[in-house]
C-alpha atoms as a PDB file:
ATOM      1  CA  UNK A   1      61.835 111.189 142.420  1.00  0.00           C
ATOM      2  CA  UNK A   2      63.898 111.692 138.775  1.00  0.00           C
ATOM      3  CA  UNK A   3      66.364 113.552 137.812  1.00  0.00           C
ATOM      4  CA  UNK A   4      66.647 114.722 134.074  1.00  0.00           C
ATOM      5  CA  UNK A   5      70.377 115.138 132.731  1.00  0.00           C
ATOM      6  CA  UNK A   6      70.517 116.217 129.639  1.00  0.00           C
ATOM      7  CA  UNK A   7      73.732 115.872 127.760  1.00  0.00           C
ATOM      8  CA  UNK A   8      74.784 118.105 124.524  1.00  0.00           C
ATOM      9  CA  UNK A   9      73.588 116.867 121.269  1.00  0.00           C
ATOM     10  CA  UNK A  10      73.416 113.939 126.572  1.00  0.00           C
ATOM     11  CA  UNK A  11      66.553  97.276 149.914  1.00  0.00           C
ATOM     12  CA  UNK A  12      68.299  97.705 151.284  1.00  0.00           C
ATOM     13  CA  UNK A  13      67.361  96.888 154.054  1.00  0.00           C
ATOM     14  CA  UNK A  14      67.564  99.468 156.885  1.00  0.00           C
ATOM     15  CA  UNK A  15      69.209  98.468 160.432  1.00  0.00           C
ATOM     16  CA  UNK A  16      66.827  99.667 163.076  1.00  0.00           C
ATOM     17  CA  UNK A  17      69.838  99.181 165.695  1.00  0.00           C
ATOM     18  CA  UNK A  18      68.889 101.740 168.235  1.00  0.00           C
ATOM     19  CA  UNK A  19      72.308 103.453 169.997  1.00  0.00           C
ATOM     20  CA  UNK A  20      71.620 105.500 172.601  1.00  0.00           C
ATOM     21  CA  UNK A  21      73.186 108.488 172.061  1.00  0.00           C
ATOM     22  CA  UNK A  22      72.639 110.495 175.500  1.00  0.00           C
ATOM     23  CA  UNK A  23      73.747 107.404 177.567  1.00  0.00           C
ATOM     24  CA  UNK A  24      77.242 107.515 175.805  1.00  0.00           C
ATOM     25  CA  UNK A  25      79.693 110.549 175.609  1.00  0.00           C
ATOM     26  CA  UNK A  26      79.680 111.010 171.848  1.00  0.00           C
ATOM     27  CA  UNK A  27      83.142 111.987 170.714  1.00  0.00           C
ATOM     28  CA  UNK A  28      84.326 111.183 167.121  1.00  0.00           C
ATOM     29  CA  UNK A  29      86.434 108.009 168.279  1.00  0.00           C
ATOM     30  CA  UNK A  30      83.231 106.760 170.023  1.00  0.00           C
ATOM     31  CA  UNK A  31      81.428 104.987 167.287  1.00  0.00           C
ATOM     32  CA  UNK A  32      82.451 101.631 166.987  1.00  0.00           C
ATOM     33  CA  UNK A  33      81.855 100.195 163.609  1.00  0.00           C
ATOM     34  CA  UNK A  34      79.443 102.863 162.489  1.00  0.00           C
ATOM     35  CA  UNK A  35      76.663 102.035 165.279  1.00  0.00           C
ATOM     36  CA  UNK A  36      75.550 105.414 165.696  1.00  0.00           C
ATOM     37  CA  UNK A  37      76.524 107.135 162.899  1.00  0.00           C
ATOM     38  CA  UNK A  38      76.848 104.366 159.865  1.00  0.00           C
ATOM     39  CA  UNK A  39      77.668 104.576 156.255  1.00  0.00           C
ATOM     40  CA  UNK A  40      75.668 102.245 155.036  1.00  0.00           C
ATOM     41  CA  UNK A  41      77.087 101.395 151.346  1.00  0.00           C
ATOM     42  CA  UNK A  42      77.262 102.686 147.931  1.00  0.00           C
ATOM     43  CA  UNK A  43      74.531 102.899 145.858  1.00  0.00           C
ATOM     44  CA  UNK A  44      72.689 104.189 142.410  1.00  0.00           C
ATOM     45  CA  UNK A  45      69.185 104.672 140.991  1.00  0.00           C
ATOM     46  CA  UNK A  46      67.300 103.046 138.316  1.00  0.00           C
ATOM     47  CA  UNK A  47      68.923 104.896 135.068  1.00  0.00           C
ATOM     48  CA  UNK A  48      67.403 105.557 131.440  1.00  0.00           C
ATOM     49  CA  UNK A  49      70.005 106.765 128.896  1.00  0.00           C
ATOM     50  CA  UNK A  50      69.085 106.764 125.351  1.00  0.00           C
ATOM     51  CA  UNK A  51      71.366 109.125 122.896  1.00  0.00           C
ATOM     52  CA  UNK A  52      69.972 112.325 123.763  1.00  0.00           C
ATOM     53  CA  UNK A  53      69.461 112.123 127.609  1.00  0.00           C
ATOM     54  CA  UNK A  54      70.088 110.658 130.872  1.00  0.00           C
ATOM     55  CA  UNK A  55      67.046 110.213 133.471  1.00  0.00           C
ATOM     56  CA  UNK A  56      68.383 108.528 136.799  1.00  0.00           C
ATOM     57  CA  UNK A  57      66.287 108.085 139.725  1.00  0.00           C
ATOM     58  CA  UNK A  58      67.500 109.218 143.138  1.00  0.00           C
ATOM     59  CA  UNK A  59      67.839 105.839 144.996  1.00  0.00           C
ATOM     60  CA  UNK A  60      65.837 105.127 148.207  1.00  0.00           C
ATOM     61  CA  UNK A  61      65.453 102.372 150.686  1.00  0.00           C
ATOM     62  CA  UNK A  62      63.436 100.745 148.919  1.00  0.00           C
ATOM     63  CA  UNK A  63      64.371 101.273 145.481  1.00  0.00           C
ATOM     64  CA  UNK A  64      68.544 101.488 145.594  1.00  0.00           C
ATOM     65  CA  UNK A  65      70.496  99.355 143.651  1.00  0.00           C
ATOM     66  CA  UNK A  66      73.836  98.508 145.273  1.00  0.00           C
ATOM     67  CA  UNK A  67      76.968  98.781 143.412  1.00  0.00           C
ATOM     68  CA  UNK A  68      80.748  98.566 144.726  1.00  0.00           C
ATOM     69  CA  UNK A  69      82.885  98.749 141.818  1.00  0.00           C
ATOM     70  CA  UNK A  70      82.774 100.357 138.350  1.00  0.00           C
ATOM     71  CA  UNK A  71      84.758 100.138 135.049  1.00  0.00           C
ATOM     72  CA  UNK A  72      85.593 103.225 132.200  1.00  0.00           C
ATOM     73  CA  UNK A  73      88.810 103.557 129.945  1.00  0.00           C
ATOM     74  CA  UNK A  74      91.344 105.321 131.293  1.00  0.00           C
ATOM     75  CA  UNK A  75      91.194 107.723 128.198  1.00  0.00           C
ATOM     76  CA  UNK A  76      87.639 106.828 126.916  1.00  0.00           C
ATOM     77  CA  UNK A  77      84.897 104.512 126.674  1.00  0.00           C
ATOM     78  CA  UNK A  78      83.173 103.872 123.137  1.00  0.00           C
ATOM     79  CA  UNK A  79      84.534 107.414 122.159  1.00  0.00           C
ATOM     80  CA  UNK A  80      83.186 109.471 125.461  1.00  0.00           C
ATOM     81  CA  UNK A  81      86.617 110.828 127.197  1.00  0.00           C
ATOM     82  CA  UNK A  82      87.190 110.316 130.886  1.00  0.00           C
ATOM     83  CA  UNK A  83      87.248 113.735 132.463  1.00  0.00           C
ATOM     84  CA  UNK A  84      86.025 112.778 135.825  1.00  0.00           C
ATOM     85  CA  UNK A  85      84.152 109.824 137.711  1.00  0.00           C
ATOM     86  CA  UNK A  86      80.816 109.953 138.192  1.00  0.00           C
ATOM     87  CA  UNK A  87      80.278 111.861 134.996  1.00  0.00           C
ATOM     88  CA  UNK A  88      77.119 113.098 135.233  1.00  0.00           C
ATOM     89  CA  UNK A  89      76.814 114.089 130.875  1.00  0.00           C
ATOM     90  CA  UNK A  90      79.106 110.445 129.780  1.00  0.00           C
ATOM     91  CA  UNK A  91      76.424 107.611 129.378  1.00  0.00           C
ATOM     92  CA  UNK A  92      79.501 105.434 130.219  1.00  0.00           C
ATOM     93  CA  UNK A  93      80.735 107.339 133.283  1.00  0.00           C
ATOM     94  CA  UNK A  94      77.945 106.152 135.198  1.00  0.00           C
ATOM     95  CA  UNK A  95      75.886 108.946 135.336  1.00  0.00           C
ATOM     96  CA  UNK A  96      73.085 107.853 138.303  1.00  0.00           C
ATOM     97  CA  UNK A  97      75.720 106.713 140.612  1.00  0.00           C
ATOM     98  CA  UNK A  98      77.683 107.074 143.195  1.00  0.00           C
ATOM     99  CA  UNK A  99      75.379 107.582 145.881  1.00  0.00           C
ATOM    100  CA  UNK A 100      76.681 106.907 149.709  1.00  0.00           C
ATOM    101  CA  UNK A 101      73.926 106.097 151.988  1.00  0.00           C
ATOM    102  CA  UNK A 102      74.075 107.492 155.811  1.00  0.00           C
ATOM    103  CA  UNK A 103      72.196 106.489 158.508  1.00  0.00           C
ATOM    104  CA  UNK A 104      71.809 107.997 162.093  1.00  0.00           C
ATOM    105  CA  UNK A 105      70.856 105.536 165.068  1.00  0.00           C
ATOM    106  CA  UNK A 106      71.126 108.299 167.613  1.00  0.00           C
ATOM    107  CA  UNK A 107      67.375 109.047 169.381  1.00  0.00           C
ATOM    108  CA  UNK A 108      66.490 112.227 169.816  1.00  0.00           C
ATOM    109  CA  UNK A 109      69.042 113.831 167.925  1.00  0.00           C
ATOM    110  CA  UNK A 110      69.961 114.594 164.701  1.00  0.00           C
ATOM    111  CA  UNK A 111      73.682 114.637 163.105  1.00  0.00           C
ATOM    112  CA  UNK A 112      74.038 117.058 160.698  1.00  0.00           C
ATOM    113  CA  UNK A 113      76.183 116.166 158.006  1.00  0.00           C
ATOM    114  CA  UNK A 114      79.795 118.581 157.468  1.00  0.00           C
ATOM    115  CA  UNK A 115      82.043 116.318 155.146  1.00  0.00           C
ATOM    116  CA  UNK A 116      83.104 113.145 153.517  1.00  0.00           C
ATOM    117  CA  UNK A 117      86.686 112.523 153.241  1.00  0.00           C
ATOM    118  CA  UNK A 118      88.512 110.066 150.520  1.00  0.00           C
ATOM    119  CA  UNK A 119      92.002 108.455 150.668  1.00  0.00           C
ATOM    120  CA  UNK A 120      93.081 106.550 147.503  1.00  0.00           C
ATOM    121  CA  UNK A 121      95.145 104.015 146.636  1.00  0.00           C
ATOM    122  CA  UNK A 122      96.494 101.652 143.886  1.00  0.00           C
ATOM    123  CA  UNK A 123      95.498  97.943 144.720  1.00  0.00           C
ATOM    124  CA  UNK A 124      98.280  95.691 143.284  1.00  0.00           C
ATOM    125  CA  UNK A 125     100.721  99.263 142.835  1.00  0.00           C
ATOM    126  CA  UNK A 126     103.926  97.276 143.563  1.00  0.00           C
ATOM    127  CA  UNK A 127     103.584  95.520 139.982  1.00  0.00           C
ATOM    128  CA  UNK A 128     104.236  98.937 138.516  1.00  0.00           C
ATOM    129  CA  UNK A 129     107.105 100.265 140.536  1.00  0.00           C
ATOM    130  CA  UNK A 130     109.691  99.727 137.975  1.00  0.00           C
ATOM    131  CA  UNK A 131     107.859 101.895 135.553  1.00  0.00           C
ATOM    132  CA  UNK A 132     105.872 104.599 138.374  1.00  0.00           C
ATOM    133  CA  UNK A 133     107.744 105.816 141.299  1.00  0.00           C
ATOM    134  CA  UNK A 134     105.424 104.821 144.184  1.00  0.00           C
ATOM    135  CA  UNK A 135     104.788 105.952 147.787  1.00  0.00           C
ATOM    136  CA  UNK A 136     102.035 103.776 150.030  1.00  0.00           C
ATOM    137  CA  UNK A 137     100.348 102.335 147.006  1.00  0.00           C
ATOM    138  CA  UNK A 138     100.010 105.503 145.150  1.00  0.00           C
ATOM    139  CA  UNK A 139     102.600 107.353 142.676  1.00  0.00           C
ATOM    140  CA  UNK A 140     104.816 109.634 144.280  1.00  0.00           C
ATOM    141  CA  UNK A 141     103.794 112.373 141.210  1.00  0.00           C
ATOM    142  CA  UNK A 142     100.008 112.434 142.141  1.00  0.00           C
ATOM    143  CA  UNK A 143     100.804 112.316 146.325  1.00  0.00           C
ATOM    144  CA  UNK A 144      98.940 115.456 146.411  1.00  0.00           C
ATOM    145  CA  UNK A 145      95.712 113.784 144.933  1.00  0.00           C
ATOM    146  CA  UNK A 146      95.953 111.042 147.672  1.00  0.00           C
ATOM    147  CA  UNK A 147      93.722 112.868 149.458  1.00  0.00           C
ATOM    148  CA  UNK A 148      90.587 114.701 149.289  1.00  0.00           C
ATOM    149  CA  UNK A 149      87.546 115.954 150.739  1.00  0.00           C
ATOM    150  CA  UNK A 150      83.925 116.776 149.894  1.00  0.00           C
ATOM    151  CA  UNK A 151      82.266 119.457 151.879  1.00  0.00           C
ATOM    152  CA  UNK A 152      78.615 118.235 151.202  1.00  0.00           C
ATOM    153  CA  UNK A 153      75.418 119.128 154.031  1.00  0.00           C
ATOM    154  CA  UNK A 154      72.937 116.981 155.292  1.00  0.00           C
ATOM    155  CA  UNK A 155      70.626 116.447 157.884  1.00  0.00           C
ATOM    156  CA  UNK A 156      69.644 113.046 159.031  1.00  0.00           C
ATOM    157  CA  UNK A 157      66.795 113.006 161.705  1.00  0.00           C
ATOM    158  CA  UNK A 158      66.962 110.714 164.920  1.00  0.00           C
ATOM    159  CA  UNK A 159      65.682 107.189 164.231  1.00  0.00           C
ATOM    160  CA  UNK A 160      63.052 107.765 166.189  1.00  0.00           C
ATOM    161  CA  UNK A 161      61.680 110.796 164.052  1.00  0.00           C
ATOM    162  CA  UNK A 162      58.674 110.705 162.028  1.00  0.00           C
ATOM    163  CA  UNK A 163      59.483 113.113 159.212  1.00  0.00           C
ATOM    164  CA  UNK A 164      61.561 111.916 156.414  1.00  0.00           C
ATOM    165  CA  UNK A 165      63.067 115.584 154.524  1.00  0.00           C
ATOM    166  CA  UNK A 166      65.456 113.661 152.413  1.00  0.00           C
ATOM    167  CA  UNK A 167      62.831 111.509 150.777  1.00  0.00           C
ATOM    168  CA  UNK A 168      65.229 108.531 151.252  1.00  0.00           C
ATOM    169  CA  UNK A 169      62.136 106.489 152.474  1.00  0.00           C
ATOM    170  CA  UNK A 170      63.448 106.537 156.307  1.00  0.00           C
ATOM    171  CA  UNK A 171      63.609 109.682 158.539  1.00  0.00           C
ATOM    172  CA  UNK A 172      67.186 108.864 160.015  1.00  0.00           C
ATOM    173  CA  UNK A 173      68.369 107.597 156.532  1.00  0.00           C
ATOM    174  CA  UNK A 174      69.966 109.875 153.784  1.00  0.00           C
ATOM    175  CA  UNK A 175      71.304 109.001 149.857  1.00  0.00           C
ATOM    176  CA  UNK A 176      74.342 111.513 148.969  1.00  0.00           C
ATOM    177  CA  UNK A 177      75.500 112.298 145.478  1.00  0.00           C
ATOM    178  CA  UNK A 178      79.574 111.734 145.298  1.00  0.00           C
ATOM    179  CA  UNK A 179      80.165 114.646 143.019  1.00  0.00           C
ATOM    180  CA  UNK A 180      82.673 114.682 141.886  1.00  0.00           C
ATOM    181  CA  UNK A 181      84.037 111.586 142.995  1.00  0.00           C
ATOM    182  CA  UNK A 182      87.231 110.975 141.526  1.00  0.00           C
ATOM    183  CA  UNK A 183      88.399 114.509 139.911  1.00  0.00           C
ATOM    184  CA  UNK A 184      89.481 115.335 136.529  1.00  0.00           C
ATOM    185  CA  UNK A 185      93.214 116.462 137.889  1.00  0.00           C
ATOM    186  CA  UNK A 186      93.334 112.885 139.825  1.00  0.00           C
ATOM    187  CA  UNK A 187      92.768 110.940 136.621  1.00  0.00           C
ATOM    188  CA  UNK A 188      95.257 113.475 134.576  1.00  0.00           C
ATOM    189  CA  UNK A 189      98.140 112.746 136.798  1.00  0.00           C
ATOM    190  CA  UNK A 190      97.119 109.141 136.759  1.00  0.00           C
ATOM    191  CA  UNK A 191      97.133 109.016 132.904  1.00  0.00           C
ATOM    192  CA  UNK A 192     100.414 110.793 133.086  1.00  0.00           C
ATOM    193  CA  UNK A 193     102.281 108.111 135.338  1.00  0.00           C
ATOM    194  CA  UNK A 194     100.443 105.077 133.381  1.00  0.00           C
ATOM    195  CA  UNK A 195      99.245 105.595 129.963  1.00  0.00           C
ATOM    196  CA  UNK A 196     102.862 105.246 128.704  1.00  0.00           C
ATOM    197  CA  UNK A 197     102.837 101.886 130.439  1.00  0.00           C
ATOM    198  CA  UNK A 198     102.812  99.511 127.380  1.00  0.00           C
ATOM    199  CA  UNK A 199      99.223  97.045 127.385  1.00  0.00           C
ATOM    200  CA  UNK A 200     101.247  93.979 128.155  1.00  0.00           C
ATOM    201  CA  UNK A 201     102.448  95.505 131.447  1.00  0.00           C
ATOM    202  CA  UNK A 202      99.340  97.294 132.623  1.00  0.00           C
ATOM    203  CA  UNK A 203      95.889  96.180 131.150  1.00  0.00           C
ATOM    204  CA  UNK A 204      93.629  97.772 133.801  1.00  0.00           C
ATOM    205  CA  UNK A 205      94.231 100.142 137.236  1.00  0.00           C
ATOM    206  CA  UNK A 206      92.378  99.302 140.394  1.00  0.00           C
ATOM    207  CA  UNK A 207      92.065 102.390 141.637  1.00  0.00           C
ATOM    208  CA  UNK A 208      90.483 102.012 145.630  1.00  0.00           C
ATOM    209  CA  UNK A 209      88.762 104.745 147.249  1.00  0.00           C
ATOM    210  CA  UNK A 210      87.903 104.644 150.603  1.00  0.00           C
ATOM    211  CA  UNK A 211      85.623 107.352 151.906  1.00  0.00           C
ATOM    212  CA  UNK A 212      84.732 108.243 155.864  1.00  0.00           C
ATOM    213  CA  UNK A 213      81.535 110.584 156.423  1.00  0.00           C
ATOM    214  CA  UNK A 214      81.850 113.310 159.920  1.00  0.00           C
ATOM    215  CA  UNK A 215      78.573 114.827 160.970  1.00  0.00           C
ATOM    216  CA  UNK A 216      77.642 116.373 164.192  1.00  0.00           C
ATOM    217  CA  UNK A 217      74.928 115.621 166.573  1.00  0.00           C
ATOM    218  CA  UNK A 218      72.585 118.020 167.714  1.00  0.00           C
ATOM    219  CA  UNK A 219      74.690 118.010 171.251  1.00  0.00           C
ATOM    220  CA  UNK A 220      77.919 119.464 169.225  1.00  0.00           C
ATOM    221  CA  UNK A 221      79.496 115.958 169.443  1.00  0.00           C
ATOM    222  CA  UNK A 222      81.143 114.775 166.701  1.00  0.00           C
ATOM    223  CA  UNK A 223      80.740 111.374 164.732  1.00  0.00           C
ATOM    224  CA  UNK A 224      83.282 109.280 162.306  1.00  0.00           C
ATOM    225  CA  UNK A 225      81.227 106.891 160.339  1.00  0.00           C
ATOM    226  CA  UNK A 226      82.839 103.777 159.408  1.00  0.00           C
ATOM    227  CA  UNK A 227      84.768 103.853 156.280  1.00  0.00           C
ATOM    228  CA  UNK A 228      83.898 102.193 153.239  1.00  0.00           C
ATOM    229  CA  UNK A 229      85.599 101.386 149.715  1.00  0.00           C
ATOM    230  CA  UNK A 230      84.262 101.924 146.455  1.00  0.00           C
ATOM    231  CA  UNK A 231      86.935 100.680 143.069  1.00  0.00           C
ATOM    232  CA  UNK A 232      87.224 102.165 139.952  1.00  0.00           C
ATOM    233  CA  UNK A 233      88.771  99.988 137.543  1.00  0.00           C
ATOM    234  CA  UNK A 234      90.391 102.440 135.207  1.00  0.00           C
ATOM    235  CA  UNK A 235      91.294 100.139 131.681  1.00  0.00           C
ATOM    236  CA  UNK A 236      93.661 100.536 129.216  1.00  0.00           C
ATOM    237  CA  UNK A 237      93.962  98.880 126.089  1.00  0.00           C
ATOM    238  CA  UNK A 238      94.730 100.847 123.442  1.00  0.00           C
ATOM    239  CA  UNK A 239      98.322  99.711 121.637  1.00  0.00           C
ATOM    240  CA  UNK A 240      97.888  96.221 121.954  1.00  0.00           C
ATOM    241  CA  UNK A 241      97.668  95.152 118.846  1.00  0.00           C
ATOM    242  CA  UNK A 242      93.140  94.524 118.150  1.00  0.00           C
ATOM    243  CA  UNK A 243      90.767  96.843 118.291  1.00  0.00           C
ATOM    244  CA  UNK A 244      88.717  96.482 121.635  1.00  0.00           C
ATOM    245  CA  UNK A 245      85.706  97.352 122.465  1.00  0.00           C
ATOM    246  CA  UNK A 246      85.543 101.680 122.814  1.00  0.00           C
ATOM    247  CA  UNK A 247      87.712 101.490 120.133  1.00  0.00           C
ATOM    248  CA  UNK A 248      87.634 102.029 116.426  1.00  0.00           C
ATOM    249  CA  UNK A 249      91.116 101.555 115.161  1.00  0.00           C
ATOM    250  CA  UNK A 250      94.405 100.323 117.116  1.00  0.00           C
ATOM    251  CA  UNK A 251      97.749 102.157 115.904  1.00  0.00           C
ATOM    252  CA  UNK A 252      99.667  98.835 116.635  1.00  0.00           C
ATOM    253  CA  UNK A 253      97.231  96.253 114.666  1.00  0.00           C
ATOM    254  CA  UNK A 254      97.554  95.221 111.093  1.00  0.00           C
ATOM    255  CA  UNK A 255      96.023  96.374 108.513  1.00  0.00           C
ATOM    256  CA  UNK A 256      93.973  99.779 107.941  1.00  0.00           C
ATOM    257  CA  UNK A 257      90.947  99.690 110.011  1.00  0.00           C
ATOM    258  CA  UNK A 258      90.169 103.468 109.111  1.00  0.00           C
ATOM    259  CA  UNK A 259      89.570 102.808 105.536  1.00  0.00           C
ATOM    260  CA  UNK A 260      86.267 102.796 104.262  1.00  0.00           C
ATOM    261  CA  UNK A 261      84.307 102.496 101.100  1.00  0.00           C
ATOM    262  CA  UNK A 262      82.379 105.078  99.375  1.00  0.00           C
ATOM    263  CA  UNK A 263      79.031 105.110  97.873  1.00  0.00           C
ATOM    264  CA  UNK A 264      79.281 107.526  95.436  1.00  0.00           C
ATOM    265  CA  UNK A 265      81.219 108.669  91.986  1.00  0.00           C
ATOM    266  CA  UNK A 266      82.573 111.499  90.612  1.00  0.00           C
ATOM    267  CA  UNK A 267      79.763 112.612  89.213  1.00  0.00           C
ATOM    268  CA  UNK A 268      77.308 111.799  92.351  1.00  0.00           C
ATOM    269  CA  UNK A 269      79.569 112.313  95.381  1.00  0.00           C
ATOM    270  CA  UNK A 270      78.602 110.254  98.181  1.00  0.00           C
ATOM    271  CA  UNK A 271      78.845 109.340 101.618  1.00  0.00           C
ATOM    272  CA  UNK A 272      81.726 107.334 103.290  1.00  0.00           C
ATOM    273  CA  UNK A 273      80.751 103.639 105.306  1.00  0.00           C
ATOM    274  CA  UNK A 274      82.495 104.179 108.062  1.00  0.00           C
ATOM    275  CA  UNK A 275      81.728 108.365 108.799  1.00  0.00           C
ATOM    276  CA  UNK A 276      79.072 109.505 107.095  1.00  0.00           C
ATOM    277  CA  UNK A 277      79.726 112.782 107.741  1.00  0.00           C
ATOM    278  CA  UNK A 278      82.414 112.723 105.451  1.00  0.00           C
ATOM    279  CA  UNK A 279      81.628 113.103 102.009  1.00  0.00           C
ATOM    280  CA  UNK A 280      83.516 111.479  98.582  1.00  0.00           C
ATOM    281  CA  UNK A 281      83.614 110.374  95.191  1.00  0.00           C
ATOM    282  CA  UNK A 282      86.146 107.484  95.441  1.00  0.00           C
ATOM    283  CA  UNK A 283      87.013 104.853  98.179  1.00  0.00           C
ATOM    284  CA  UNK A 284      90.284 106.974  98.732  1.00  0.00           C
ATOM    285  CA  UNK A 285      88.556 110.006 100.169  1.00  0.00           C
ATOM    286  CA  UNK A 286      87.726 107.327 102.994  1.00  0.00           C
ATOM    287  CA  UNK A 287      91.105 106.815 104.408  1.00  0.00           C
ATOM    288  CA  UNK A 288      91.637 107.598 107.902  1.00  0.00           C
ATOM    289  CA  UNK A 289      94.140 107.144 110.408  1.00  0.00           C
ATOM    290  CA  UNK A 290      94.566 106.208 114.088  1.00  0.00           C
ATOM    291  CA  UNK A 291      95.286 108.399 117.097  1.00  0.00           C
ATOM    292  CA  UNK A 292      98.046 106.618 118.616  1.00  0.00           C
ATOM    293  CA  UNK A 293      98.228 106.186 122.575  1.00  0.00           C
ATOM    294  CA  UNK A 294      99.159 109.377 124.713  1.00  0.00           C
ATOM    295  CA  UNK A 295      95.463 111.662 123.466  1.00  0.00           C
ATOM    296  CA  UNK A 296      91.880 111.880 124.922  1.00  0.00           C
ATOM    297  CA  UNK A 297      90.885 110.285 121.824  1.00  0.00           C
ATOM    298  CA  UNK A 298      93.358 107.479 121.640  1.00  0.00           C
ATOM    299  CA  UNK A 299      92.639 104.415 118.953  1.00  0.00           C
ATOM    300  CA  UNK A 300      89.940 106.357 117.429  1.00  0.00           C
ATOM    301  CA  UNK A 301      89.749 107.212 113.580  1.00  0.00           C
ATOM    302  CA  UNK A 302      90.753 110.721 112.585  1.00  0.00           C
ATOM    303  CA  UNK A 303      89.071 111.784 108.939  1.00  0.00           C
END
């Protein structure tokens, strides 16, 4: 199955351990490592993005790529901003993931699920607490982001079913869409507390998620899956004196890298090299200048 996005202008191998659940009481601290309820991993579908749309596929067991980690500019990423992770309209945000896949190894009964809780943290935050007041790996400003929870239903059949209604490829098995995963007010406070950090202090932000599915059973009992961690790595680079890549100018390099030459005259205005939506007659209609660090459009040319 594929899923169209359009944007403006935009295997694994299943465990057939069988737990069974009627033999056990089933309360929510009885399911050790994920055996009857598991979270499998993260995953993503096969993805087609050309400039005017997205088409992911909505992994299965037998067509899911697996993916752990990601990486996006804390600001942008080749001029797309960062509002929120997965971004399902930024060809950069990595719009066909993340997918967590679920698994029930429970006979006879289904677990329905009720919600997916996240914790985050900062891996390596101590190297930043001269700069960012921090709390348990996280900065004390954004405590109230440490937390949240998606309220997301699913049913995943006994492993013993026959019918498959998530079209995940296994009956018991079930691929859910993270969205959103990381929010648009968890990456403003985090922009907030490190964007003024300059690029020779803080080059990148690990930013660890770990997420714990609860579903109930058919029986009313209640099941923890094991948790798992997903990392976004959240870069910054603007200010340090080149122009990276996902950007077109850096306020703090030499030079003008905004100016551009023209390719017409007076008397047959033309188009300028580096924008040509922005008309002249001379090369000094082509000068542009850079967004410093602190905007959503940071080290990017301004006409």
């Amino acid at each position: 199955m594929r899923i169209t996005r359009w944007r403006p202008a935009g295997r694994t191998a299943v465990a057939t351990l069988i737990v069974l659940g009627l033999a056990v009481p089933a309360r929510a601290d009885n399911n050790p490592n994920g055996m009857s309820f598991r979270a499998v991993g993260w995953f993503k579908g096969k993805a087609e993005i050309s400039a005017g749309d997205i088409k992911c596929d909505i992994p299965n067991v037998s067509g899911a790529i697996s993916e752990g980690a990601f990486a996006m500019g804390l600001w942008n990423t080749y001029g797309f901003q960062t509002l929120m992770f997965p971004d399902t309209s930024n060809p950069f945000g990595n719009p066909c993931g993340v997918w967590i896949q679920l698994q029930n190894n429970l006979i006879d009964q289904a677990v329905l699920l009720e919600r997916i809780e996240l914790r985050f943290r900062i891996a390596g935050a101590r190297r930043f607490r001269s700069s960012v007041d921090t709390v348990r790996q996280f900065p004390r400003a954004c405590r109230q982001f440490r937390r949240d929870t998606l309220f997301i239903g699913a049913r995943l059949n006994p492993i013993n079913s026959t019918q498959d209604t998530s079209s995940s490829g296994a009956p018991n098995v079930a691929f859910i869409e993270m969205l959103p995963f990381i929010s648009n007010q968890l990456i403003q406070c985090l922009r907030a507390e490190y964007a003024p950090l300059p690029t020779t202090t803080f080059a990148s932000l690990p930013l660890v998620v770990k997420a714990t599915a609860v579903g109930v059973s058919d029986s009313g009992d209640t099941f923890r899956a094991n948790p798992i961690a997903y990392t976004l790595n959240l870069r910054h680079t603007c200010g340090n004196g080149r122009t990276d890549d996902g950007e077109s100018c850096d306020a703090s390099a030499p030079g003008n890298a905004c100016a551009g030459t023209c390719s017409g005259t007076p008397s047959a205005p033309g188009k300028c090299s580096q924008n040509a939506s922005v008309g002249c007659t001379s090369d000094a209609d082509c000068l542009g200048f850079c967004l410093p660090p602190g905007s959503t459009a940071e080290c990017t040319c301004l006409y």
